[in-house]
Protein backbone atom coordinates (compact mmCIF):
# COMPACT_ATOMS: atom_id res chain seq x y z
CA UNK A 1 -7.38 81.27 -111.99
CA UNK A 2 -8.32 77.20 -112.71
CA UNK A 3 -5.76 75.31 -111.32
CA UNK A 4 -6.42 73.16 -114.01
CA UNK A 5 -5.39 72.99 -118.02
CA UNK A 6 -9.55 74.40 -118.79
CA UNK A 7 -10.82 74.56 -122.25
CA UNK A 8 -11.22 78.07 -122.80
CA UNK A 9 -7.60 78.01 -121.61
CA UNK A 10 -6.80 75.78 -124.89
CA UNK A 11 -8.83 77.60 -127.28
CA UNK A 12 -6.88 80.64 -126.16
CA UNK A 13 -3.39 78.65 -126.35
CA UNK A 14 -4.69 77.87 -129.94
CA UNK A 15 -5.91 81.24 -131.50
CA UNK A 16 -2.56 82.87 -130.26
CA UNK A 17 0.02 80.12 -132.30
CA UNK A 18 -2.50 80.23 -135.07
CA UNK A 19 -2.31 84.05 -135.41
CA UNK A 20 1.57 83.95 -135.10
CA UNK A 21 3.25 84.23 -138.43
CA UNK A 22 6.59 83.31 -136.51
CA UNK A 23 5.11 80.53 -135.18
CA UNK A 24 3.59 78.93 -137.95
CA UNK A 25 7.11 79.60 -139.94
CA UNK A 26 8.83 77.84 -137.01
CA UNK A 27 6.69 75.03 -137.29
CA UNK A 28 7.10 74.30 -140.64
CA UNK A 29 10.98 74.51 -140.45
CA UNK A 30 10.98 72.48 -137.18
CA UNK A 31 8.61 69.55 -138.06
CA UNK A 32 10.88 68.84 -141.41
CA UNK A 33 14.20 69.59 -140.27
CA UNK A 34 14.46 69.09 -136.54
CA UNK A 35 14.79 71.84 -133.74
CA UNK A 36 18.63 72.45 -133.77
CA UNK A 37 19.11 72.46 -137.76
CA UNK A 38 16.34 74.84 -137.73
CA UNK A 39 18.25 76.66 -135.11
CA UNK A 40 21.79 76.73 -136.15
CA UNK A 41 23.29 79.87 -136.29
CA UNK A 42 26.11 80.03 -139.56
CA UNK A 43 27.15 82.89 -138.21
CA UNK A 44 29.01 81.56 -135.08
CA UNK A 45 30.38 78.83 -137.30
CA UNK A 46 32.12 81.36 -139.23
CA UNK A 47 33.71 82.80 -135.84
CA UNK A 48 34.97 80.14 -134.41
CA UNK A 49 37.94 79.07 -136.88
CA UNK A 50 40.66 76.87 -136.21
CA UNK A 51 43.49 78.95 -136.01
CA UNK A 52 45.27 79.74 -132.82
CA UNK A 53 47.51 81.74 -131.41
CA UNK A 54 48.92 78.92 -129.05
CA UNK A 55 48.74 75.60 -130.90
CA UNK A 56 50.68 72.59 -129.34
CA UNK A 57 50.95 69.36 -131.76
CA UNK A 58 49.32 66.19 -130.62
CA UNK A 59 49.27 62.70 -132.20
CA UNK A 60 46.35 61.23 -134.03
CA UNK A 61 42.74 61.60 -132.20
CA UNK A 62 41.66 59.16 -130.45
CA UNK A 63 38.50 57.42 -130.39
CA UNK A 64 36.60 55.93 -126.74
CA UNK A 65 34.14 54.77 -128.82
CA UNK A 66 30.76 53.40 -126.98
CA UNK A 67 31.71 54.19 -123.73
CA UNK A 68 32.34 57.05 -120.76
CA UNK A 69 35.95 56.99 -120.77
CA UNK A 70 36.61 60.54 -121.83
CA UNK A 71 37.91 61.27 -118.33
CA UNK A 72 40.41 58.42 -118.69
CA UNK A 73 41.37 59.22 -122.83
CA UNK A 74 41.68 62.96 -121.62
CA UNK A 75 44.58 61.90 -119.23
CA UNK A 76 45.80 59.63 -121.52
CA UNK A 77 46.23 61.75 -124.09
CA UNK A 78 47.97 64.19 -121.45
CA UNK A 79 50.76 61.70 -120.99
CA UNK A 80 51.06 60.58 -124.27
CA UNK A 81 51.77 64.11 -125.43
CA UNK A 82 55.14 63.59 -122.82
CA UNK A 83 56.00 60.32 -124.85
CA UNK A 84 55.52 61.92 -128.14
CA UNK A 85 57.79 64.91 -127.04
CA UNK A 86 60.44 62.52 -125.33
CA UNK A 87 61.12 60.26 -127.96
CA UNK A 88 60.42 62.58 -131.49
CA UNK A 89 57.49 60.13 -132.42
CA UNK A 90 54.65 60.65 -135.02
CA UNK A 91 51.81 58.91 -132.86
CA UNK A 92 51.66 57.24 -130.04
CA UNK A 93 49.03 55.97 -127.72
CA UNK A 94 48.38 54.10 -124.02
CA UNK A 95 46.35 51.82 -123.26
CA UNK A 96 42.51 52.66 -121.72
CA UNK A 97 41.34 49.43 -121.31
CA UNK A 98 44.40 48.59 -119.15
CA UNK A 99 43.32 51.27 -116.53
CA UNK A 100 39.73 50.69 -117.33
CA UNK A 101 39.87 46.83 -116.02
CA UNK A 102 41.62 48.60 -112.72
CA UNK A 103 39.12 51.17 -112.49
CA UNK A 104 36.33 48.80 -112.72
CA UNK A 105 37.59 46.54 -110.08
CA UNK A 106 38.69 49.42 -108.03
CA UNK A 107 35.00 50.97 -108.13
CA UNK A 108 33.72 47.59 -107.43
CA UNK A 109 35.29 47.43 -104.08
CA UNK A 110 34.81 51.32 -103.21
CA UNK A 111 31.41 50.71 -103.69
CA UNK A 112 30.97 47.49 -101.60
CA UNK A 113 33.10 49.10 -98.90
CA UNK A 114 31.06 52.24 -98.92
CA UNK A 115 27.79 49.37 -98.38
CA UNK A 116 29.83 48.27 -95.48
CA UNK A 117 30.23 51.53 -94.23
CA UNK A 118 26.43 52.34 -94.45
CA UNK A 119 24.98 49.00 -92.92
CA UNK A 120 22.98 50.97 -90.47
CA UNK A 121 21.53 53.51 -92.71
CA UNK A 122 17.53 52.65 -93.81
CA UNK A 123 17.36 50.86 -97.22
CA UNK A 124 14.89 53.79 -98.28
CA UNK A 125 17.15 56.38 -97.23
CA UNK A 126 18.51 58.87 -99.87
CA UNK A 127 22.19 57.78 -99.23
CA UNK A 128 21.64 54.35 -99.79
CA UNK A 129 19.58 54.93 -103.01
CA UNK A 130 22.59 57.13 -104.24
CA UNK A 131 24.91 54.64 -103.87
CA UNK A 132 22.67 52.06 -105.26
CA UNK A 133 21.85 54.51 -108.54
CA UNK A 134 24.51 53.58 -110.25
CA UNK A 135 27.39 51.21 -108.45
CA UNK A 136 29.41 50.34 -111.74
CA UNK A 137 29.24 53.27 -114.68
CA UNK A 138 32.33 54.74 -116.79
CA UNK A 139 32.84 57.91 -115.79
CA UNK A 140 35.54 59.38 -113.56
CA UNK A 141 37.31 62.17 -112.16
CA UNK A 142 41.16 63.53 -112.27
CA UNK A 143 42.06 62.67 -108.87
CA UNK A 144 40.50 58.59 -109.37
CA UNK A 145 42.83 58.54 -112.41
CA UNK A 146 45.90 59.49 -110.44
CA UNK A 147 45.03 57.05 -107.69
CA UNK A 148 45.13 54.23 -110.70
CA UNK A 149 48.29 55.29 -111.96
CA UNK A 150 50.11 55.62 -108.95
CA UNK A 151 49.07 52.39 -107.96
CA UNK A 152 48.88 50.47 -111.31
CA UNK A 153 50.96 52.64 -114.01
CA UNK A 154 50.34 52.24 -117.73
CA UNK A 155 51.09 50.46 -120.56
CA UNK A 156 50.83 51.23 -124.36
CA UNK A 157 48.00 50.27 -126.23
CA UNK A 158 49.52 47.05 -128.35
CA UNK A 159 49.79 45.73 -124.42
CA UNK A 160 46.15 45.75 -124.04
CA UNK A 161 43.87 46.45 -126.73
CA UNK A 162 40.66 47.58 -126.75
CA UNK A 163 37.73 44.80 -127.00
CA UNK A 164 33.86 44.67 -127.63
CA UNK A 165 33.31 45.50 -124.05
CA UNK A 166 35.91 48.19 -123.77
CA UNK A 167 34.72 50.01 -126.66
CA UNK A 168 30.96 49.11 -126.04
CA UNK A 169 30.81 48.85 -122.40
CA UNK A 170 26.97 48.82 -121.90
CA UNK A 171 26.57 45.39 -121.37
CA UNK A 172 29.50 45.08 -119.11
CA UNK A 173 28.28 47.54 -117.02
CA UNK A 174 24.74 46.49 -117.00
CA UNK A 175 26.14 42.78 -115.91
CA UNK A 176 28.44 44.75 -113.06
CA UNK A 177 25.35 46.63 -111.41
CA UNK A 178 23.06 43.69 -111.21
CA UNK A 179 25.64 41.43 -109.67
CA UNK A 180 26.48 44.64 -107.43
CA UNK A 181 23.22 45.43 -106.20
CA UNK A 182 23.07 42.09 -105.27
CA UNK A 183 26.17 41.88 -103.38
CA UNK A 184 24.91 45.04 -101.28
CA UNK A 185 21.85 43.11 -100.73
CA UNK A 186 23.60 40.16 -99.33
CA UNK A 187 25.71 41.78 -97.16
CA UNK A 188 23.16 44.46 -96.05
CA UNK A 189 20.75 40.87 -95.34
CA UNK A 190 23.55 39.55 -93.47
CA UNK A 191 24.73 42.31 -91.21
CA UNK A 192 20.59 42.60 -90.28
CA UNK A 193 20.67 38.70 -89.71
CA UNK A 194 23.50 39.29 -87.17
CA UNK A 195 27.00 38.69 -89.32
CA UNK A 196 29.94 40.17 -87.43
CA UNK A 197 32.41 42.87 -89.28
CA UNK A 198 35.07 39.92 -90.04
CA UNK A 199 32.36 37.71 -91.84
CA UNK A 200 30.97 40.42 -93.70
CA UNK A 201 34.76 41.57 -94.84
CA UNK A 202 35.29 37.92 -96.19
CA UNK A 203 32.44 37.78 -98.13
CA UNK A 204 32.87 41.30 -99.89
CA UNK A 205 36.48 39.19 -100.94
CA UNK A 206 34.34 36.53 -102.44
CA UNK A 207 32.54 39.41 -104.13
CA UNK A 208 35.59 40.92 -105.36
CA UNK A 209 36.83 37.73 -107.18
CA UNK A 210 33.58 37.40 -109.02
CA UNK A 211 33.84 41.11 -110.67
CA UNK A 212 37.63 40.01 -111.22
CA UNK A 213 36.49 37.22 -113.07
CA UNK A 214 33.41 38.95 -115.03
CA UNK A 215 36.41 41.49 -116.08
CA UNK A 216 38.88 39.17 -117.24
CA UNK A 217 36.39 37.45 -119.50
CA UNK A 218 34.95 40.78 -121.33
CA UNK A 219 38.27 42.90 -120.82
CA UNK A 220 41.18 39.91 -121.12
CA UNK A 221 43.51 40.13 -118.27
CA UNK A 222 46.45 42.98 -117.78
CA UNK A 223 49.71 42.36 -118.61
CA UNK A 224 52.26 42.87 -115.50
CA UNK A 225 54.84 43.16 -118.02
CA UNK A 226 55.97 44.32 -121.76
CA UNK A 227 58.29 44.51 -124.19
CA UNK A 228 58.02 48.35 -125.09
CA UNK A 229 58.84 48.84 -128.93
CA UNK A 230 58.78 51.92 -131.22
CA UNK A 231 60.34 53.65 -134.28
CA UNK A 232 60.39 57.20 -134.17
CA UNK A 233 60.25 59.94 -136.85
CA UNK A 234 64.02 59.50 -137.70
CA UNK A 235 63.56 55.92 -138.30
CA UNK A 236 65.19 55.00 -135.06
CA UNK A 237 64.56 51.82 -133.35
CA UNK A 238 63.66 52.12 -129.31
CA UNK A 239 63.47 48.68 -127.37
CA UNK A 240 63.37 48.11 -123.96
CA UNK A 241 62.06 44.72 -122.23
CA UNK A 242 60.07 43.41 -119.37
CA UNK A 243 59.17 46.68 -118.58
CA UNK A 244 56.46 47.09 -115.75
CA UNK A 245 53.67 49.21 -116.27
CA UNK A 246 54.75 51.54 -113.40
CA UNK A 247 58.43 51.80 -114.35
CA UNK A 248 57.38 52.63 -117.90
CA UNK A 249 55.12 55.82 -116.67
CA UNK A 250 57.73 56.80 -114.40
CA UNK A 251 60.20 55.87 -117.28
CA UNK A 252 58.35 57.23 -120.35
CA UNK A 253 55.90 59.70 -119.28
CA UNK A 254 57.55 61.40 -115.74
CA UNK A 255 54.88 63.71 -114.93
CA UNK A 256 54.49 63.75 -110.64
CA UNK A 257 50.93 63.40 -110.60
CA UNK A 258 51.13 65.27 -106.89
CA UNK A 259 51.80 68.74 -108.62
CA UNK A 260 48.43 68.54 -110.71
CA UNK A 261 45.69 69.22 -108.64
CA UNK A 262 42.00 70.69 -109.90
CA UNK A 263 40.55 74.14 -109.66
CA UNK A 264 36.49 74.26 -110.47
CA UNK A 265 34.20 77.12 -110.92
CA UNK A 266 31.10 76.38 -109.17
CA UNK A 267 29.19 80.27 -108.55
CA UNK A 268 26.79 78.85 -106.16
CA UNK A 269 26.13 80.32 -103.00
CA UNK A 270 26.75 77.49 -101.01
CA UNK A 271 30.17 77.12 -102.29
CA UNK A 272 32.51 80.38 -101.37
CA UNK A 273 35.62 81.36 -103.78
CA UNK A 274 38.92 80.48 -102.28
CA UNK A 275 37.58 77.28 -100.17
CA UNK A 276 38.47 73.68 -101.20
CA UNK A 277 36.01 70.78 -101.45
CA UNK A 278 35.56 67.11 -101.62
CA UNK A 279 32.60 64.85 -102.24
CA UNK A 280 31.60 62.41 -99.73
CA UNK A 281 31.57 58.67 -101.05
CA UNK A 282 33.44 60.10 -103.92
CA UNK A 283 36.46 57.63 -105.53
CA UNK A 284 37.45 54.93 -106.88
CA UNK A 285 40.97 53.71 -105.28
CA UNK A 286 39.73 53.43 -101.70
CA UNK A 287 43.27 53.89 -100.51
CA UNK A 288 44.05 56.39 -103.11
CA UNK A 289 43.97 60.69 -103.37
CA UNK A 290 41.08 61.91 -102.07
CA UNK A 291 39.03 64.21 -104.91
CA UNK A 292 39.58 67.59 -103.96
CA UNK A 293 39.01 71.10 -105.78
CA UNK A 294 39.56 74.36 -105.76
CA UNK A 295 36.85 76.53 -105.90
CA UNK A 296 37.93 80.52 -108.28
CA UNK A 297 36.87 82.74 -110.23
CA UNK A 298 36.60 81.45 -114.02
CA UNK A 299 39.47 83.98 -114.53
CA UNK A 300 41.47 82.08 -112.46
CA UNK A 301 40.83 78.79 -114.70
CA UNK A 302 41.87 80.72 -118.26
CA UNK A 303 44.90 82.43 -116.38
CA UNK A 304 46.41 79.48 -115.28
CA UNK A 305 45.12 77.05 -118.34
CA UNK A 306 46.97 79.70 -120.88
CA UNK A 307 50.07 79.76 -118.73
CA UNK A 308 50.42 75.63 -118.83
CA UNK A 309 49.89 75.83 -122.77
CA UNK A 310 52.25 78.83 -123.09
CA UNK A 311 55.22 76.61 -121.68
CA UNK A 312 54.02 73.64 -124.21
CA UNK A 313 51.47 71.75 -121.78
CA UNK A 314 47.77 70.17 -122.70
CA UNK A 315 45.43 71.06 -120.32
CA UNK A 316 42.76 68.22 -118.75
CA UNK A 317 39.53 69.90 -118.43
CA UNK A 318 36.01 69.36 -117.68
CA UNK A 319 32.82 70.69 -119.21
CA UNK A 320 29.27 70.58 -119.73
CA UNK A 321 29.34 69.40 -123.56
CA UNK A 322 26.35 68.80 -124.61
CA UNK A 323 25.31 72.57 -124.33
CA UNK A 324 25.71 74.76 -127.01
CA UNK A 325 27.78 73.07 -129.02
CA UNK A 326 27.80 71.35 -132.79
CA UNK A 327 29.06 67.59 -133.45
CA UNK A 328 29.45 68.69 -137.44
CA UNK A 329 32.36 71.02 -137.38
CA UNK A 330 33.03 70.80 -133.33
CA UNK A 331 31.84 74.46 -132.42
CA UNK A 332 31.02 74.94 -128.64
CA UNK A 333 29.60 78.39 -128.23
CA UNK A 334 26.74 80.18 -126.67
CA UNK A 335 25.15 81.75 -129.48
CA UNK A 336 25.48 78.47 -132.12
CA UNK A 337 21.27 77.74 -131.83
CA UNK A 338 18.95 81.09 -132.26
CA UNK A 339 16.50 78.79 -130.12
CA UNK A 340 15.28 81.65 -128.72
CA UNK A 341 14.53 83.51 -132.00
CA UNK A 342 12.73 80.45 -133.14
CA UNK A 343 10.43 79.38 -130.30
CA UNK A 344 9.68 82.95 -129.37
CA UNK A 345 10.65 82.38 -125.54
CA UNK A 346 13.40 83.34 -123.23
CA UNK A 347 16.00 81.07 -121.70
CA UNK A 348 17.29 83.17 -118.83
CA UNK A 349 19.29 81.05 -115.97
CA UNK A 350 22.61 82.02 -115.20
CA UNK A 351 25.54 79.37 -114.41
CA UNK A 352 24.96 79.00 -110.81
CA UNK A 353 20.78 79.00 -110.92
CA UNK A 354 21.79 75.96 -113.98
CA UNK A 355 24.05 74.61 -111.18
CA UNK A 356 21.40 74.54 -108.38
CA UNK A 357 18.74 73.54 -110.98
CA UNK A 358 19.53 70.48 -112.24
CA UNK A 359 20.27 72.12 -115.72
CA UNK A 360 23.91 71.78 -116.20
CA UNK A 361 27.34 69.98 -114.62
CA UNK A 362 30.02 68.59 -115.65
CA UNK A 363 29.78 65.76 -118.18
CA UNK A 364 32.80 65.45 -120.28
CA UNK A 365 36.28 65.31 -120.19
CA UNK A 366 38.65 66.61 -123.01
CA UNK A 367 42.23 68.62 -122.95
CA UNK A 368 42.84 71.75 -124.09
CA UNK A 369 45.90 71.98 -127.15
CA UNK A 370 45.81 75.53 -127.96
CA UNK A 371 44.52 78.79 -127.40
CA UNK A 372 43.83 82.11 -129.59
CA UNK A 373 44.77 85.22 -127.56
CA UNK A 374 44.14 88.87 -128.94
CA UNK A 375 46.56 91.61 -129.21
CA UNK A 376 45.96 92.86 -125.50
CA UNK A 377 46.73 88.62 -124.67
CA UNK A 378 43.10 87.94 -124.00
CA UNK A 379 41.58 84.45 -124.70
CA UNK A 380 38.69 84.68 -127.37
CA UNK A 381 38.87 80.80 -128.38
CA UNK A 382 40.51 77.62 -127.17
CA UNK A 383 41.41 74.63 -129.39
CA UNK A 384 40.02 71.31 -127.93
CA UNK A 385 41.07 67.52 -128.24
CA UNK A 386 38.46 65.62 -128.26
CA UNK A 387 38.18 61.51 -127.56
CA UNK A 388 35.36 60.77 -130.49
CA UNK A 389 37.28 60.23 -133.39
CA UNK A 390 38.07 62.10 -136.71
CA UNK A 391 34.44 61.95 -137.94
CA UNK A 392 33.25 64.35 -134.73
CA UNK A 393 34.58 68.19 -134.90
CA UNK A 394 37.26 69.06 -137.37
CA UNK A 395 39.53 65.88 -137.80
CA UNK A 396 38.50 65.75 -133.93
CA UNK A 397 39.04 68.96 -133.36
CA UNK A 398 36.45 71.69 -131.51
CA UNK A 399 36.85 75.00 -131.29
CA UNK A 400 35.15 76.63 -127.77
CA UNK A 401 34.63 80.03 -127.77
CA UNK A 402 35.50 82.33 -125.12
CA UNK A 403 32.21 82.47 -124.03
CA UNK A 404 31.13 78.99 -123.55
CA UNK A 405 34.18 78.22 -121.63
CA UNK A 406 32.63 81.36 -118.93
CA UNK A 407 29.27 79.54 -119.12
CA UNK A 408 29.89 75.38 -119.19
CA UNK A 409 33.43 75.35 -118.32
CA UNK A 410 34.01 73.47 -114.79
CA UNK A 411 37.21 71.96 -113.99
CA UNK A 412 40.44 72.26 -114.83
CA UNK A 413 43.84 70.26 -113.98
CA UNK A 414 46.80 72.36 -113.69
CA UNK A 415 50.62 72.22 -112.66
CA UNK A 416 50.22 73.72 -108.99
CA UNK A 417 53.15 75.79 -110.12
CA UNK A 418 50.73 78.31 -112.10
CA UNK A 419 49.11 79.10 -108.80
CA UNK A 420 50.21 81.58 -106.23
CA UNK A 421 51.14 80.35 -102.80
CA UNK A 422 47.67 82.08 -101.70
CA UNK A 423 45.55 80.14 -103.66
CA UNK A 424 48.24 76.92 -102.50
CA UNK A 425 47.22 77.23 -99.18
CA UNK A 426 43.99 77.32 -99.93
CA UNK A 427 43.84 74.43 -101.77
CA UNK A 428 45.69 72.79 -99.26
CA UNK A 429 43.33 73.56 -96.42
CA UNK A 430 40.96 71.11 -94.74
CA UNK A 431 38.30 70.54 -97.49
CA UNK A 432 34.66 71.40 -97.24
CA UNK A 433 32.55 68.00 -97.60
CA UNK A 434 29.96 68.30 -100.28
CA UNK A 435 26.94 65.81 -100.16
CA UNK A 436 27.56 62.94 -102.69
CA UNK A 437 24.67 64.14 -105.11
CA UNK A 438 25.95 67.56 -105.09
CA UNK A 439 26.91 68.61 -108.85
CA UNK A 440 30.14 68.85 -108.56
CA UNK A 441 30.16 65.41 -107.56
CA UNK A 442 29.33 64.46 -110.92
CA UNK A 443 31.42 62.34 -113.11
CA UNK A 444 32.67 63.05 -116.66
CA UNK A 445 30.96 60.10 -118.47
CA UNK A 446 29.69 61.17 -121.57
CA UNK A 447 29.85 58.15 -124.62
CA UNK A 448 31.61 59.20 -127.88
């Protein structure tokens, strides 16, 4: 055997696709249409309708636009659900680009003080490049978000609208990791030069006011307080002023952030059921919650998602979304492309060899509104919200099959109050540290 690509090895490449009446079909379907339209299966559209058996009523979709803040609409859309409910409202929706401003500056000084904690690790070494990959990017995970609103609250959107860089954050961010990588630099170049601890510390303050700055001219700057004004469905007027954006979420939306905590299904082997993790270098809030999961059984994820929706409560989740799944008419479901029936070849990894392969993590953040059980109460679809706007899915609207969620589902954020005290105390126990390149590291940070 050649170790090379030989010519008699073409010419037999060649005479097999030529005699291949499938193949040559293929090719002519692929080359005018594309690979998926040639692949989409009508059948699985026709399966997964929109009709549920557990359907909870949301406000209008809403729409992140040009950047990775599903993580941050997901939640959003959470705790505007609670406003809607509280105060009989048609629509209603909170601000992102409030908590985005705070999660950019809080990620800019993680990141520096992560640099400062890593001044004596080699430049070349694979933590360093990690953290220099990517120092400013959208994308997030349930426990940052908490850390921001504990520390920061919320506002509605009128307080803080969206802008060009909110809603297209590319340059922003581009702007952020060039002036970033350069801080590290400096302050890497100084520690080597002989700059003690307390010099170094002042000097990542200096740094700090220059991404505040940067931010305030592409995001505006956050308002510390607001007149908070609605009408609801009855035509009654609600007005309360100088509100702050804490005391409105702990006025307005109520939920204790401390009883929602994350349970993943990761079925590597280096990650055991039953055995919590965290993610080194992981975060956003440096003084905030700690990321933390849950590791179960994916029945363990539908049990306790259904029960949350069954007492009237979205579900934040987090998935792989770009697998399997349609844009035009918002189907997510294993069997939606016959790729294999067109290109003639198997595609045969399960979740965890995907998971140790580089094939598939977690990549986008949406909440669950509904769910279609059978007559024996199992789940065969779940209703999705998605942050894309009307145009994506139905009105914004996906529908994942039961299936999908076993094979790209990943996270979940649930009331700890669905969980037994067993899995509680597990949860609770001292976390296993995972590497910070380890896929369940990853951040949902998908663009609309």
């Amino acid at each position: 055997m050649s170790e090379s690509i030989t010519k008699e090895l073409l010419e037999q490449f060649e005479k097999k696709c030529s005699a291949d009446a499938a193949c040559q079909v293929a090719k002519n379907a692929v080359t005018e249409n594309g690979l998926k339209a040639s692949a989409k299966n009508g059948e699985a559209q026709r399966t997964t309708r929109q009709s549920f058996s557990v359907k909870l009523k949301q406000g209008a979709v809403t729409n992140q636009k040009s950047s990775g803040r599903c993580w941050m609409f997901a939640a959003l859309n959470t705790f505007r659900f609670e406003i809607i409910k509280k105060l009989n409202l048609e629509n209603f929706e909170l601000s992102q680009s409030y908590l985005f401003f705070y999660d950019k500056l809080e990620k800019a000084n993680f990141f520096l003080e992560s640099i400062l904690e890593t001044l004596d690790e080699p430049t070349g070494g694979r933590l360093i490049a990690w953290l220099l990959s990517s120092p400013m990017n959208d994308g997030g995970q349930w426990d940052m978000l908490c850390g921001l609103v504990d520390k920061y609250g919320v506002v509605p959107k009128y307080a803080m609208p969206e802008s060009k860089s909110s809603s297209a954050s590319g340059e922003m961010d581009s702007v952020l990791t060039v002036k970033l990588r350069e801080d590290a630099c400096r302050l890497r170049s100084a520690y080597a030069a002989g700059a003690k601890r307390e010099e170094l510390a002042a000097r990542k303050e200096e740094m700090l006011g220059e991404i505040y700055r940067i931010l305030c001219i592409c995001l505006g700057e956050p308002p510390k307080a607001f007149d908070f004004e609605v009408e609801d469905k009855d035509g009654k007027f609600i007005r309360e002023c100088g509100l702050t954006p804490k005391a409105f979420y702990e006025k307005y939306v109520g939920l204790n952030l401390n009883d929602y905590i994350s349970i993943i299904n990761a079925p590597t082997a280096d990650k055991p059921y039953h055995r919590s993790y965290s993610v080194k270098f992981l975060g956003s809030v440096k003084e905030g919650r700690p990321v933390r999961y849950l590791n179960l059984e994916i029945e363990e994820l539908k049990k306790a998602a259904i029960a949350q929706m069954k007492d009237g409560v979205p579900v934040w989740f987090g998935c792989d979304v770009g697998k399997c799944s349609t844009r035009e008419g918002g189907v997510m479901d294993p069997k939606v492309f016959k790729l294999e029936e067109l290109l003639g070849v198997k595609f045969g990894m399960d979740k965890a060899e995907r998971l140790d392969y580089g094939e598939s993590l977690m990549t986008h953040a949406m909440v669950f509104q509904g769910v279609n059980l059978d007559d024996e109460g199992r789940p065969n679809r779940w209703r999705v919200e998605n942050s894309w706007g009307e145009e994506a899915g139905e009105k914004g609207y996906y529908v994942m099959s039961d299936d999908w969620f076993d094979e790209y589902m990943y996270q979940i954020v649930v009331d700890k109050k669905y969980l037994s005290e067993e899995l509680l105390a597990e949860y609770e126990a001292e976390p296993i540290m995972l590497e910070p390149w380890d896929p369940m590291g990853s951040l949902a940070v998908v663009r609309g």
